[in-house]
Protein backbone atom coordinates (compact mmCIF):
# COMPACT_ATOMS: atom_id res chain seq x y z
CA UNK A 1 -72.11 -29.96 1.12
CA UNK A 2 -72.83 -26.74 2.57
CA UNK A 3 -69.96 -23.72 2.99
CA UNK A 4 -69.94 -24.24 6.71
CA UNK A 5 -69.34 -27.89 6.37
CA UNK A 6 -66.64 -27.46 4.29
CA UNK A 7 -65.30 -24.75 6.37
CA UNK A 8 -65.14 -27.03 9.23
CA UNK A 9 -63.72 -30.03 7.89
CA UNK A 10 -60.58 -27.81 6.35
CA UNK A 11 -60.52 -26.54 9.74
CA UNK A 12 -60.13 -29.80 11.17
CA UNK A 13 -57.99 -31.08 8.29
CA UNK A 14 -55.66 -27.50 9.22
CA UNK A 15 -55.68 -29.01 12.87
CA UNK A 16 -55.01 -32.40 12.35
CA UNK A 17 -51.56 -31.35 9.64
CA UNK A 18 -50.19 -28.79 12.39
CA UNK A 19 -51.04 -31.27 15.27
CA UNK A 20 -48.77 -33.72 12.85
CA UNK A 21 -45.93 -31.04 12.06
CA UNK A 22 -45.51 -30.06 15.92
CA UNK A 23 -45.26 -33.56 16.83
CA UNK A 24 -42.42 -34.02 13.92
CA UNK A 25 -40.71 -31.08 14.85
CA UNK A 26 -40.28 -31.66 18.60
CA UNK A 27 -39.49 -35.62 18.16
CA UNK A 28 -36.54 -34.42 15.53
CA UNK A 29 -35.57 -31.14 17.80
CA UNK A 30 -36.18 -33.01 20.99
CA UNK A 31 -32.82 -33.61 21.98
CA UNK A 32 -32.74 -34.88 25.78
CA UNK A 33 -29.65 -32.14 27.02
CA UNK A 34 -26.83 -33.27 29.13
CA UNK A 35 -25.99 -31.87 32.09
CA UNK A 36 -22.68 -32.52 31.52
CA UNK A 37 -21.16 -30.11 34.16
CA UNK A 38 -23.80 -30.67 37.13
CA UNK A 39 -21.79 -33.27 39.21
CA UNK A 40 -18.36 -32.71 38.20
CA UNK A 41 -15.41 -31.51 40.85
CA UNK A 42 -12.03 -31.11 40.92
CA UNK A 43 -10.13 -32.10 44.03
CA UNK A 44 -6.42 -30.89 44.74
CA UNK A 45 -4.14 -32.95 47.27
CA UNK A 46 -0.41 -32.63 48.37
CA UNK A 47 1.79 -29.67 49.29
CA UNK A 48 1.75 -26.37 48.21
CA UNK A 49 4.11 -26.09 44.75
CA UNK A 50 4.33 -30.01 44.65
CA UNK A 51 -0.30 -30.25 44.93
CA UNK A 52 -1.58 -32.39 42.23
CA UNK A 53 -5.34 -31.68 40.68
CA UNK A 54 -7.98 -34.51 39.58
CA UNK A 55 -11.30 -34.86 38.54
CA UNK A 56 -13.99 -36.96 40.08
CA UNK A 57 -17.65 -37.20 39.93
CA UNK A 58 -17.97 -36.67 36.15
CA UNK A 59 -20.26 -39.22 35.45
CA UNK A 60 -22.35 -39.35 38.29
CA UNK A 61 -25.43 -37.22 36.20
CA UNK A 62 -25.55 -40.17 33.64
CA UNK A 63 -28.12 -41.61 36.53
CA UNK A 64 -30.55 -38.63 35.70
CA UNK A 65 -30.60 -39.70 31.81
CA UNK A 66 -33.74 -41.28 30.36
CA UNK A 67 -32.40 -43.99 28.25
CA UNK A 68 -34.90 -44.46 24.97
CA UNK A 69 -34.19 -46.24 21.39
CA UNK A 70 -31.92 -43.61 19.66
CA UNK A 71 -32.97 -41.82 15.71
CA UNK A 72 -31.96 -45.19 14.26
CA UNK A 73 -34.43 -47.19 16.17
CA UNK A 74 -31.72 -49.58 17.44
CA UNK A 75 -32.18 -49.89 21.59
CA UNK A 76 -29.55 -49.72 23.54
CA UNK A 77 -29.32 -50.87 27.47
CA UNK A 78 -28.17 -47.86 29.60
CA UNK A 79 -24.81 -49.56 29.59
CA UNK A 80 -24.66 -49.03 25.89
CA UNK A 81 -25.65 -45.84 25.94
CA UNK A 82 -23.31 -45.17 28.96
CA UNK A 83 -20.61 -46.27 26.83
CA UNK A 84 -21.49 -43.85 24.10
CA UNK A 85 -21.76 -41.33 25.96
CA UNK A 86 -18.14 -41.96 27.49
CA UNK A 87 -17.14 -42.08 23.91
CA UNK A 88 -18.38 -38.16 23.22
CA UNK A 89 -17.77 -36.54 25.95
CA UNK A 90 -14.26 -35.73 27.32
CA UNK A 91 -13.04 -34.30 30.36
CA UNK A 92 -9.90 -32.37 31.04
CA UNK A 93 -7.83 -29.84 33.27
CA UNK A 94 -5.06 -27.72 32.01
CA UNK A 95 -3.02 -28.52 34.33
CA UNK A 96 -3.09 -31.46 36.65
CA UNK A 97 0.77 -31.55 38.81
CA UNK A 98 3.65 -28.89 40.58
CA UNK A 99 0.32 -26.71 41.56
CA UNK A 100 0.29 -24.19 44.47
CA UNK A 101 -2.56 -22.76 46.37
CA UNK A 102 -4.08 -19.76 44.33
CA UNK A 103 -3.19 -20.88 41.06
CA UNK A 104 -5.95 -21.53 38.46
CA UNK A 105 -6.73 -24.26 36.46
CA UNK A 106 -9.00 -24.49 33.70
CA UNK A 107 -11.90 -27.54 33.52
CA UNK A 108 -12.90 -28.08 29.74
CA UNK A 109 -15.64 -30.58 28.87
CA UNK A 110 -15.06 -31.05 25.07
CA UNK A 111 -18.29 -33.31 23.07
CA UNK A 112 -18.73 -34.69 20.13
CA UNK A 113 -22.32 -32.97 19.50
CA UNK A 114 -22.84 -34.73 15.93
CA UNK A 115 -22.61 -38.50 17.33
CA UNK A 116 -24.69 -37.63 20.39
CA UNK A 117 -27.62 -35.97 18.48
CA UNK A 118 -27.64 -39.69 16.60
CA UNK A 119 -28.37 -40.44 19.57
CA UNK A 120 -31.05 -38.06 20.82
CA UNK A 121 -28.74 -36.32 23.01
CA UNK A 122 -27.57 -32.71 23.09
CA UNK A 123 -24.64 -31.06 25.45
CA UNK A 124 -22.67 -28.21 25.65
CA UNK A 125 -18.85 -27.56 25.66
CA UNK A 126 -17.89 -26.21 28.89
CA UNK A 127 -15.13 -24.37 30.24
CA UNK A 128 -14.59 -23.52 33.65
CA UNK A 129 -11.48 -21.88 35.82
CA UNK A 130 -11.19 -23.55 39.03
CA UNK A 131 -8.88 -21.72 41.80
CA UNK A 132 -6.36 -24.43 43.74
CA UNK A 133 -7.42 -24.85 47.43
CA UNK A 134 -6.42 -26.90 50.39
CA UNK A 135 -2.72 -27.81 49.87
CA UNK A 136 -0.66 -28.54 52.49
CA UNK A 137 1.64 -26.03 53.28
CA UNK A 138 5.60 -26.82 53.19
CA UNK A 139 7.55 -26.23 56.17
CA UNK A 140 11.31 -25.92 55.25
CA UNK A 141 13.64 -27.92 57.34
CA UNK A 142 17.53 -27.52 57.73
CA UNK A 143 18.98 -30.75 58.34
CA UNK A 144 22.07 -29.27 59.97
CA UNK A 145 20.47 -27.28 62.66
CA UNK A 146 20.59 -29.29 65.96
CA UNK A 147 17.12 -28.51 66.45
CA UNK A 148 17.24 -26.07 69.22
């Protein structure tokens, strides 16, 4: 064998390993992310001091997820995985009754990054203050004016 032929097949030996590394490194750091915040809202309702504060739409991004067999190689349906995901990720306001129009609340998405990466997922906490909007105001009546 010749210097050049050897040259070129530890060439294409170098290729082949790093071809073979990069494709273990991204499947083990692939991690699909979460957008756990992208649909989320917060509604208020009521009066003004008396307004209460929910959340809705919180799981509507689940839809964008790409549902594959997880690190363990054990498929799951995206029901399953729906499931876990409802099981890691947790949704919360600081306050959620008695609120009044300019008051702020505080959104925090808490997750339970170690059980989702078992899953090939990854998310980030998120906390978010939300000002309180679009509560009736209270008119004050004296029931023992005649009304004139």
């Amino acid at each position: 064998m010749t210097k050049k032929t050897k040259l070129a097949i530890v060439v294409a030996a170098s290729i082949v390993v790093l071809a073979v590394v990069i494709a273990i490194v991204t499947s083990a750091f692939g991690l699909q992310k979460l957008p756990v915040d992208s649909t989320v809202e917060v509604e208020f309702s009521g009066a003004n001091g008396y307004g209460t504060a929910s959340i809705t739409s919180e799981w509507d991004w689940q839809d964008s997820i790409k549902f594959q067999k997880n690190k363990n190689n054990t498929p799951l349906d995206a029901m399953g995985y729906k499931m876990v995901l409802q099981q890691c990720i947790e949704y919360s306001l600081s306050k959620t009754e008695e609120l009044s129009n300019g008051e702020v609340v505080t959104l925090k998405i808490t997750v339970d990054k170690d059980t989702l990466k078992q899953y090939g997922f990854k998310a980030k906490e998120v906390t978010k203050e939300i000002k309180v909007s679009g509560l009736t105001e209270v008119k004050e009546i004296n029931p023992f004016e005649d009304g004139k």
